[in-house]
C-alpha atoms as a PDB file:
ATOM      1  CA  UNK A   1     -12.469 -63.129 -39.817  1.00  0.00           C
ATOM      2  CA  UNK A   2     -13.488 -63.105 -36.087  1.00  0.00           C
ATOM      3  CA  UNK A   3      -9.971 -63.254 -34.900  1.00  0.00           C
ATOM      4  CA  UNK A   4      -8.194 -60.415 -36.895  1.00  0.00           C
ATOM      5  CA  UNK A   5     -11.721 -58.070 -36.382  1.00  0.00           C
ATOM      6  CA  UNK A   6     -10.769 -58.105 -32.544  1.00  0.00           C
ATOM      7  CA  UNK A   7      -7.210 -57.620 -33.230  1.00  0.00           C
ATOM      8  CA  UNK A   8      -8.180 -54.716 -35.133  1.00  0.00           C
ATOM      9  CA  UNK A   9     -10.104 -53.284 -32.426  1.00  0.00           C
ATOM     10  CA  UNK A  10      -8.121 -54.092 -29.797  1.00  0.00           C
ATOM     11  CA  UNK A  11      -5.530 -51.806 -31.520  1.00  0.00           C
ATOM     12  CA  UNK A  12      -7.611 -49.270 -31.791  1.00  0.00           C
ATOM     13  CA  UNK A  13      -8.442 -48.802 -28.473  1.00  0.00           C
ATOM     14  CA  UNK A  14      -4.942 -49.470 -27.365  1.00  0.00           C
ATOM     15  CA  UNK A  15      -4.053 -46.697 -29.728  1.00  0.00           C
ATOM     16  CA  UNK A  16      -7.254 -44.350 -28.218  1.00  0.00           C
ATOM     17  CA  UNK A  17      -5.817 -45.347 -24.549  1.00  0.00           C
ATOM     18  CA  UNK A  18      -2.446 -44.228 -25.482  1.00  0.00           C
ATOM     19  CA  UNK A  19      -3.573 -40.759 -27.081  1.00  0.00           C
ATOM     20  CA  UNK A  20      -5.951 -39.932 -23.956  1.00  0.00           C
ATOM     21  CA  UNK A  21      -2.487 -40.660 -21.723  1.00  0.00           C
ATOM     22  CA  UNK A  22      -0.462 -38.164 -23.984  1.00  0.00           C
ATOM     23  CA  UNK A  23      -3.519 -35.676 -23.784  1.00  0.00           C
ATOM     24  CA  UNK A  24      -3.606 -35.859 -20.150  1.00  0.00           C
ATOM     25  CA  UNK A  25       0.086 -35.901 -19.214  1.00  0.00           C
ATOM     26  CA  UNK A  26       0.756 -33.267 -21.566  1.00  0.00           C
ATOM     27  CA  UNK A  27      -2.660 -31.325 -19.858  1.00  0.00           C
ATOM     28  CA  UNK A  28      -0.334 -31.818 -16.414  1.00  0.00           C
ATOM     29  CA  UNK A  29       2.274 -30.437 -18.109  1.00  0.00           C
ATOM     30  CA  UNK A  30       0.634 -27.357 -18.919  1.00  0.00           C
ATOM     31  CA  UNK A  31      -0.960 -26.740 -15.405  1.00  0.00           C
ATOM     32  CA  UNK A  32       2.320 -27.449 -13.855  1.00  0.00           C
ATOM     33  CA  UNK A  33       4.139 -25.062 -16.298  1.00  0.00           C
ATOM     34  CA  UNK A  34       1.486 -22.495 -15.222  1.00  0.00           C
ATOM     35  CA  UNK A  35       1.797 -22.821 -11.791  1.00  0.00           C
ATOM     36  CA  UNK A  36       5.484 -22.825 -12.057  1.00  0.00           C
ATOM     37  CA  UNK A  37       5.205 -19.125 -13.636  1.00  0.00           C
ATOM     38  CA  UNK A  38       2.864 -17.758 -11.201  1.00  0.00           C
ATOM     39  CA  UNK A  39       5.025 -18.985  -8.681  1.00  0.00           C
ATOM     40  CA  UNK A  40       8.507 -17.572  -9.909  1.00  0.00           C
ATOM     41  CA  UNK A  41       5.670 -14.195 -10.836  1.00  0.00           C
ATOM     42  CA  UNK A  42       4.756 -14.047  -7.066  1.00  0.00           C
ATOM     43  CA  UNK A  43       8.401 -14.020  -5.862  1.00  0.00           C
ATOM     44  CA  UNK A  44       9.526 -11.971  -8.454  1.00  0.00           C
ATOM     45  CA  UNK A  45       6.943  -9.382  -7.254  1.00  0.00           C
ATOM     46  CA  UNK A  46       7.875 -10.285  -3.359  1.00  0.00           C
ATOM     47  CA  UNK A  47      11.494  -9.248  -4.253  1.00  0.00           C
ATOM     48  CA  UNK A  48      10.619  -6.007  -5.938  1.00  0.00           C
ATOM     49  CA  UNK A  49       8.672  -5.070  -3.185  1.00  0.00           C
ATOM     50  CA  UNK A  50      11.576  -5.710  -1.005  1.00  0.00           C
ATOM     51  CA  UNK A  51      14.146  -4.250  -2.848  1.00  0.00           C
ATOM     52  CA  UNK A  52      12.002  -1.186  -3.045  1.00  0.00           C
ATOM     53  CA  UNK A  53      11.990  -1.092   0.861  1.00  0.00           C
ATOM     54  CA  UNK A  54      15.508  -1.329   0.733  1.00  0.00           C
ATOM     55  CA  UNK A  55      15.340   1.783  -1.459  1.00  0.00           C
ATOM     56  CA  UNK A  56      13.533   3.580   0.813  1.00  0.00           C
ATOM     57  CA  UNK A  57      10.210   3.172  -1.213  1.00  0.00           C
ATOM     58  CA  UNK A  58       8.106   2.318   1.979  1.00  0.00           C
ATOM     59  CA  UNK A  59       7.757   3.941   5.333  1.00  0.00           C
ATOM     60  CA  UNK A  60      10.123   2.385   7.035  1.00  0.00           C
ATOM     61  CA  UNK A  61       9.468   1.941  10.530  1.00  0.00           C
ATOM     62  CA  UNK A  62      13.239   2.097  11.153  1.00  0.00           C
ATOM     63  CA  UNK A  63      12.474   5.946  10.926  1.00  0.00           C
ATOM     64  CA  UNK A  64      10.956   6.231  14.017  1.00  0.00           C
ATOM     65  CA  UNK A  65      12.034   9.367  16.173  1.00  0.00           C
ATOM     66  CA  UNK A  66      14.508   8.595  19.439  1.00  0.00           C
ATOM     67  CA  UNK A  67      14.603  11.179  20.948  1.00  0.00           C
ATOM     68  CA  UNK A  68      11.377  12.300  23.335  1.00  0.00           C
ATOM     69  CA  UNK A  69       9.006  15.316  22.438  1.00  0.00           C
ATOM     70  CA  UNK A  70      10.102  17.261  25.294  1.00  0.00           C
ATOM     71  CA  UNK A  71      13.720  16.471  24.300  1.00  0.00           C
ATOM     72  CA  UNK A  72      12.521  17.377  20.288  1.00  0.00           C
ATOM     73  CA  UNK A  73      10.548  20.630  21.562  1.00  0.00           C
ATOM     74  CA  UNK A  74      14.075  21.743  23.537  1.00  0.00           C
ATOM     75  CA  UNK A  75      15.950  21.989  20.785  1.00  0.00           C
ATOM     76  CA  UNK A  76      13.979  24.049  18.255  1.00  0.00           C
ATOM     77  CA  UNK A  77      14.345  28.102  17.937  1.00  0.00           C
ATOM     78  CA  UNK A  78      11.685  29.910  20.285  1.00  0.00           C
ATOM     79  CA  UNK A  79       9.390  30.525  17.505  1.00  0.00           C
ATOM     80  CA  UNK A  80       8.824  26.997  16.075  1.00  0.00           C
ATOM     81  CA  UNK A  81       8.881  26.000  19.538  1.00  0.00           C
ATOM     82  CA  UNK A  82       5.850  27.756  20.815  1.00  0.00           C
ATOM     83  CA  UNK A  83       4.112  26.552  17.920  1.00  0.00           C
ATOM     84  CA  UNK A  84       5.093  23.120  18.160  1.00  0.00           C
ATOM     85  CA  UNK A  85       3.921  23.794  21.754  1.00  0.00           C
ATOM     86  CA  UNK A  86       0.256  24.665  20.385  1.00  0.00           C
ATOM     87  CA  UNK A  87       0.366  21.384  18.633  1.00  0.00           C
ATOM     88  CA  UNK A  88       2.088  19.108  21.494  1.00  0.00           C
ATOM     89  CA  UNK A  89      -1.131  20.482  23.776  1.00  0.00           C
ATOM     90  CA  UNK A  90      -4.026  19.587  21.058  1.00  0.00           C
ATOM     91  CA  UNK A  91      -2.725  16.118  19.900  1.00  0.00           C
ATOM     92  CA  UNK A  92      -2.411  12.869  21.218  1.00  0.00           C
ATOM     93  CA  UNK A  93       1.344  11.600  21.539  1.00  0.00           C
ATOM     94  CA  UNK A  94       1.170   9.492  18.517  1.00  0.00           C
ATOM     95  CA  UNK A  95      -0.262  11.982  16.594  1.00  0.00           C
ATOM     96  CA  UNK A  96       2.420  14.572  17.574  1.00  0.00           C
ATOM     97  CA  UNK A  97       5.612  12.469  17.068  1.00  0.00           C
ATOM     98  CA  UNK A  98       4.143  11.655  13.470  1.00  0.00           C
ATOM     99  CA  UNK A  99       2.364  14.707  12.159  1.00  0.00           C
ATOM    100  CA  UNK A 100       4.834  17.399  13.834  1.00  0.00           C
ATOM    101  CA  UNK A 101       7.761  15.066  14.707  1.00  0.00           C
ATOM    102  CA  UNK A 102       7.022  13.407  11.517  1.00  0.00           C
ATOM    103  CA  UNK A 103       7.282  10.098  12.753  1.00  0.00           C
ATOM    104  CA  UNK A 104       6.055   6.551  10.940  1.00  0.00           C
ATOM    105  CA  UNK A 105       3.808   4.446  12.627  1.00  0.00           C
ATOM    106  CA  UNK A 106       4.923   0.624  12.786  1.00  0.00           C
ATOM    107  CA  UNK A 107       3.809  -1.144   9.868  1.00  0.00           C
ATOM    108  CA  UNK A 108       0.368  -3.609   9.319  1.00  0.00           C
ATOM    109  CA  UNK A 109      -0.653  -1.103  12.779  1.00  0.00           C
ATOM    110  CA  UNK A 110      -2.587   1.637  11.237  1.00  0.00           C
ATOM    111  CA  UNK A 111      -6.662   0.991  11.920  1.00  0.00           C
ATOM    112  CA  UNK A 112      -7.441   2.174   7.991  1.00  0.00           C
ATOM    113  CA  UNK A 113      -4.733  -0.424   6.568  1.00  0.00           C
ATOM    114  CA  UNK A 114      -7.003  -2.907   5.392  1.00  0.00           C
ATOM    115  CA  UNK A 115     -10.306  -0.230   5.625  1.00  0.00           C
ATOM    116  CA  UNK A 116     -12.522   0.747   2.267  1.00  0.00           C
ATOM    117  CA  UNK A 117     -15.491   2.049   3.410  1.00  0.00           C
ATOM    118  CA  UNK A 118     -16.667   5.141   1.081  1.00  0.00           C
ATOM    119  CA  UNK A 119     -16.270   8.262   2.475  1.00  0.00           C
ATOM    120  CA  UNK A 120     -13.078  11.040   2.708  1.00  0.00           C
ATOM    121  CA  UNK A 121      -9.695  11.071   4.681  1.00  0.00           C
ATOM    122  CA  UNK A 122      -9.239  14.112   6.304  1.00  0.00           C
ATOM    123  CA  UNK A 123      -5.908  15.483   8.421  1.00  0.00           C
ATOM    124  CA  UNK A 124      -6.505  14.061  11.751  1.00  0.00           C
ATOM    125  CA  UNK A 125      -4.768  17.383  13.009  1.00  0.00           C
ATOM    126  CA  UNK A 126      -6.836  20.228  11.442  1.00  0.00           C
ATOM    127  CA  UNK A 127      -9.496  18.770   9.538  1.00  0.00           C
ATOM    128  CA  UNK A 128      -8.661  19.103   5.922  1.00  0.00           C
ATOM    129  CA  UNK A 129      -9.813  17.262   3.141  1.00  0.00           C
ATOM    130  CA  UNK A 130      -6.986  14.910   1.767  1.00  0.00           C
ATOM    131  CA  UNK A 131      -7.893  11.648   0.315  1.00  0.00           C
ATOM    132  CA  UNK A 132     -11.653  10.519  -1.211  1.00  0.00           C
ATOM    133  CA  UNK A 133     -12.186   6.454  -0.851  1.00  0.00           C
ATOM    134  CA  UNK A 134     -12.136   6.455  -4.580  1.00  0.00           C
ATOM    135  CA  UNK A 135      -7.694   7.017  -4.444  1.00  0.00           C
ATOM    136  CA  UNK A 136      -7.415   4.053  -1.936  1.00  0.00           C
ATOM    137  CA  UNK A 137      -6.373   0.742  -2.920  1.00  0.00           C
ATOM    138  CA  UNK A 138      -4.551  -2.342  -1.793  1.00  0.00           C
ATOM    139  CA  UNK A 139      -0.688  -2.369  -2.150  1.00  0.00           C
ATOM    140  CA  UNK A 140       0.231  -4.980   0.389  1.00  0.00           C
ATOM    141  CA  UNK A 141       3.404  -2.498   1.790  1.00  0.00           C
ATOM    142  CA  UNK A 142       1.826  -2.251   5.388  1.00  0.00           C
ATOM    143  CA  UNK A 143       0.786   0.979   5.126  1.00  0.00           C
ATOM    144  CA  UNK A 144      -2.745   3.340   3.870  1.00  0.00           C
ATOM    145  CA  UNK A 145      -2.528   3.490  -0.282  1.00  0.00           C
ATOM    146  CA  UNK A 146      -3.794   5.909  -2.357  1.00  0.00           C
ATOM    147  CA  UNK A 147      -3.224   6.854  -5.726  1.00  0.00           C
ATOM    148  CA  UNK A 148      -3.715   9.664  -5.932  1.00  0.00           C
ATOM    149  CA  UNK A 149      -5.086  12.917  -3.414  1.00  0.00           C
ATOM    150  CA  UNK A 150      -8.110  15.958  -3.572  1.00  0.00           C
ATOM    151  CA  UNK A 151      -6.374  18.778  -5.866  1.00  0.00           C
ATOM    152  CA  UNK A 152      -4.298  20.949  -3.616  1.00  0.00           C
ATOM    153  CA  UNK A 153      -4.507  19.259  -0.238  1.00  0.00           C
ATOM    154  CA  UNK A 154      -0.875  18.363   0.196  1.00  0.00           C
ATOM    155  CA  UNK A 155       2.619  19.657   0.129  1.00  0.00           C
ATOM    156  CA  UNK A 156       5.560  17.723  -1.728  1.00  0.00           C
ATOM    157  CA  UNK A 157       8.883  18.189  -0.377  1.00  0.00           C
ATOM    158  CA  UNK A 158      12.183  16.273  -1.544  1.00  0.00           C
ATOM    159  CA  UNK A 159      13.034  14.332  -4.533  1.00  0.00           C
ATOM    160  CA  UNK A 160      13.697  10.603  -4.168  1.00  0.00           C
ATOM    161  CA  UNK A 161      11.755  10.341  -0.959  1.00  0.00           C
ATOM    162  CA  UNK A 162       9.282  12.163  -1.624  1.00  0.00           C
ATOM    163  CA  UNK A 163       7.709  13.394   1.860  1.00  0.00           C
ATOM    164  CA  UNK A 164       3.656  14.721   1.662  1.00  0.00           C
ATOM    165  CA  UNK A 165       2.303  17.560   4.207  1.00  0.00           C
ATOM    166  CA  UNK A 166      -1.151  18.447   4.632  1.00  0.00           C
ATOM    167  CA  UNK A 167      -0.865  22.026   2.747  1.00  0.00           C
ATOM    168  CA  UNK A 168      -3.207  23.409   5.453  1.00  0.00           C
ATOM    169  CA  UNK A 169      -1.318  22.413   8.852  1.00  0.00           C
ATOM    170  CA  UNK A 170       1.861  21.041   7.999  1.00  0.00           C
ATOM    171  CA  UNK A 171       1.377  17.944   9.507  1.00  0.00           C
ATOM    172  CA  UNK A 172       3.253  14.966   8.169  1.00  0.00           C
ATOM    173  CA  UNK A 173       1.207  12.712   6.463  1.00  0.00           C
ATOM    174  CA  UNK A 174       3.625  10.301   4.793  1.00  0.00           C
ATOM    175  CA  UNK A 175       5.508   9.780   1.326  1.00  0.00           C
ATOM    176  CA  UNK A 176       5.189   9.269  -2.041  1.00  0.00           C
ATOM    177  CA  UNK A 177       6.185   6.775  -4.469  1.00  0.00           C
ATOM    178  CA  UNK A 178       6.030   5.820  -8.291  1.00  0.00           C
ATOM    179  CA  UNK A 179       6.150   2.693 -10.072  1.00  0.00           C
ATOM    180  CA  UNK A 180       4.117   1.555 -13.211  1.00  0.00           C
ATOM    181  CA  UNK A 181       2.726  -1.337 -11.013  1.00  0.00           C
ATOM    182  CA  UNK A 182       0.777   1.383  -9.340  1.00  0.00           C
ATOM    183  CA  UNK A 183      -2.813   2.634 -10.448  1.00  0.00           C
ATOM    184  CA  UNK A 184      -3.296   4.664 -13.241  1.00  0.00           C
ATOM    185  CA  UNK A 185      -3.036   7.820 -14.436  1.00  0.00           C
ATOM    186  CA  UNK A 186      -0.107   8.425 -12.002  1.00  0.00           C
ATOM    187  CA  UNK A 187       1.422   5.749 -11.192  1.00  0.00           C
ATOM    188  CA  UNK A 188       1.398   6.846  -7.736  1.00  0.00           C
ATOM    189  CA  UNK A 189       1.714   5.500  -4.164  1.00  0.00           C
ATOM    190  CA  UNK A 190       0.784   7.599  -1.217  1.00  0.00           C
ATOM    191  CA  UNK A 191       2.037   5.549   1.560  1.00  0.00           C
ATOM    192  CA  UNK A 192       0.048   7.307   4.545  1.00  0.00           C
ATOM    193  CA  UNK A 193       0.365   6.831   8.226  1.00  0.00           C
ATOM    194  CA  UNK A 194      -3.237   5.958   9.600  1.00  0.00           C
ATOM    195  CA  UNK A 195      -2.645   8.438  12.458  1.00  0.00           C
ATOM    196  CA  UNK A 196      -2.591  11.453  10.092  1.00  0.00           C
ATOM    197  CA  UNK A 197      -6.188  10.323   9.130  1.00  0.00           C
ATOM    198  CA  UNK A 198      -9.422  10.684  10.522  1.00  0.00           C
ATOM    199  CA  UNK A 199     -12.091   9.334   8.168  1.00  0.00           C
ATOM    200  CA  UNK A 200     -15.093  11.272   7.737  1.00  0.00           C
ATOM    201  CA  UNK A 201     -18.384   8.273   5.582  1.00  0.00           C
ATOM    202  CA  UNK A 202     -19.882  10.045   2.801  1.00  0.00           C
ATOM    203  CA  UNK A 203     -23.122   9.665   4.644  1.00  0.00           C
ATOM    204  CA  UNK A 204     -22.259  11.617   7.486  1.00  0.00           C
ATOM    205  CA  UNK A 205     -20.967  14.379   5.035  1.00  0.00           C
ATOM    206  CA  UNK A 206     -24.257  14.462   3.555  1.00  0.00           C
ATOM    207  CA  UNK A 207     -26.052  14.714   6.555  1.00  0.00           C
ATOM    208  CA  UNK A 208     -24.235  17.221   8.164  1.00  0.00           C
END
């Protein structure tokens, strides 16, 4: 009959109704669940940045010289001093309490922080060839990334902290750290004062 056809049907889409209400609560669900795991991801990867700071995985800025140049220049033998002299007369003052006092710049400061044009990093101090464009990336410490360096332009001295030189001068250029979260093949991060940079485009190169 008339009467139990619409009965029928109204059951049906009762029962449709109810099944699109599951599908989208449990579609909520999901999102949510998502979002909930890139959330706890995120922090996760907030904490392990910080307790790798604590660790002494980033340039801190807490190891910022005292003591003045003159004051730093006073106390080394005659040699190094008149060297160190040489050095205190070509640079600016930045550039001498980092590279020769070896210094860290304060972090998010550095002018090629958040810079990626294509060209090489050179040792603001004498000129030689350390980083292409190709090693930098984005690590989010406060500090110049790379990955990795040209073949034979730095010096690696220590063990946990690992500090870098430019192999030519022996100006400090900043530290070294691994972790699996870093780029491959090395796992590497050169954490690089800006200062010890000057950045000489790939055009330029070319041209001159």
């Amino acid at each position: 009959s008339l009467t139990m056809s619409l009965k029928l049907y109204a059951a049906a889409v009762g029962s449709f109704l109810l099944c699109a209400a599951t599908v989208v609560l449990l579609i909520k669900m999901i999102k949510r669940g998502r979002a909930a795991k890139i959330c706890r991801a995120t922090k996760q990867q907030q904490a392990t940045a910080a307790a790798e700071c604590e660790l002494g995985a980033c340039c801190s800025a807490k190891a910022l010289p005292q003591q003045s140049a003159e004051a730093w220049l006073a106390a080394l033998p005659a040699a190094a001093r008149e060297l160190e002299m040489d050095w205190y007369r070509k640079l600016t003052p930045e550039q001498f309490r980092v590279l020769r006092m070896k210094g860290t710049e304060e972090i998010n400061s550095g002018k090629y922080n958040s810079f990626f044009d294509r060209g090489q990093y050179c040792c603001s101090a004498c000129s030689n060839p350390l980083y292409s464009s190709e090693h930098k990336f984005k690590s989010g410490h406060g500090w110049p990334a790379f990955s990795d360096s040209i073949a034979g332009s730095l010096q690696r001295h220590g063990s946990r902290k690992v500090e870098i030189t430019c192999a030519a001068c022996g100006g400090h250029v900043g530290h070294v750290f691994k972790s699996l979260r870093y780029p491959k093949p090395h796992h590497e991060r050169h954490c690089v004062n800006s200062v010890s940079l000057a950045f000489v485009p790939f055009a330029t190169q070319a041209g001159g």
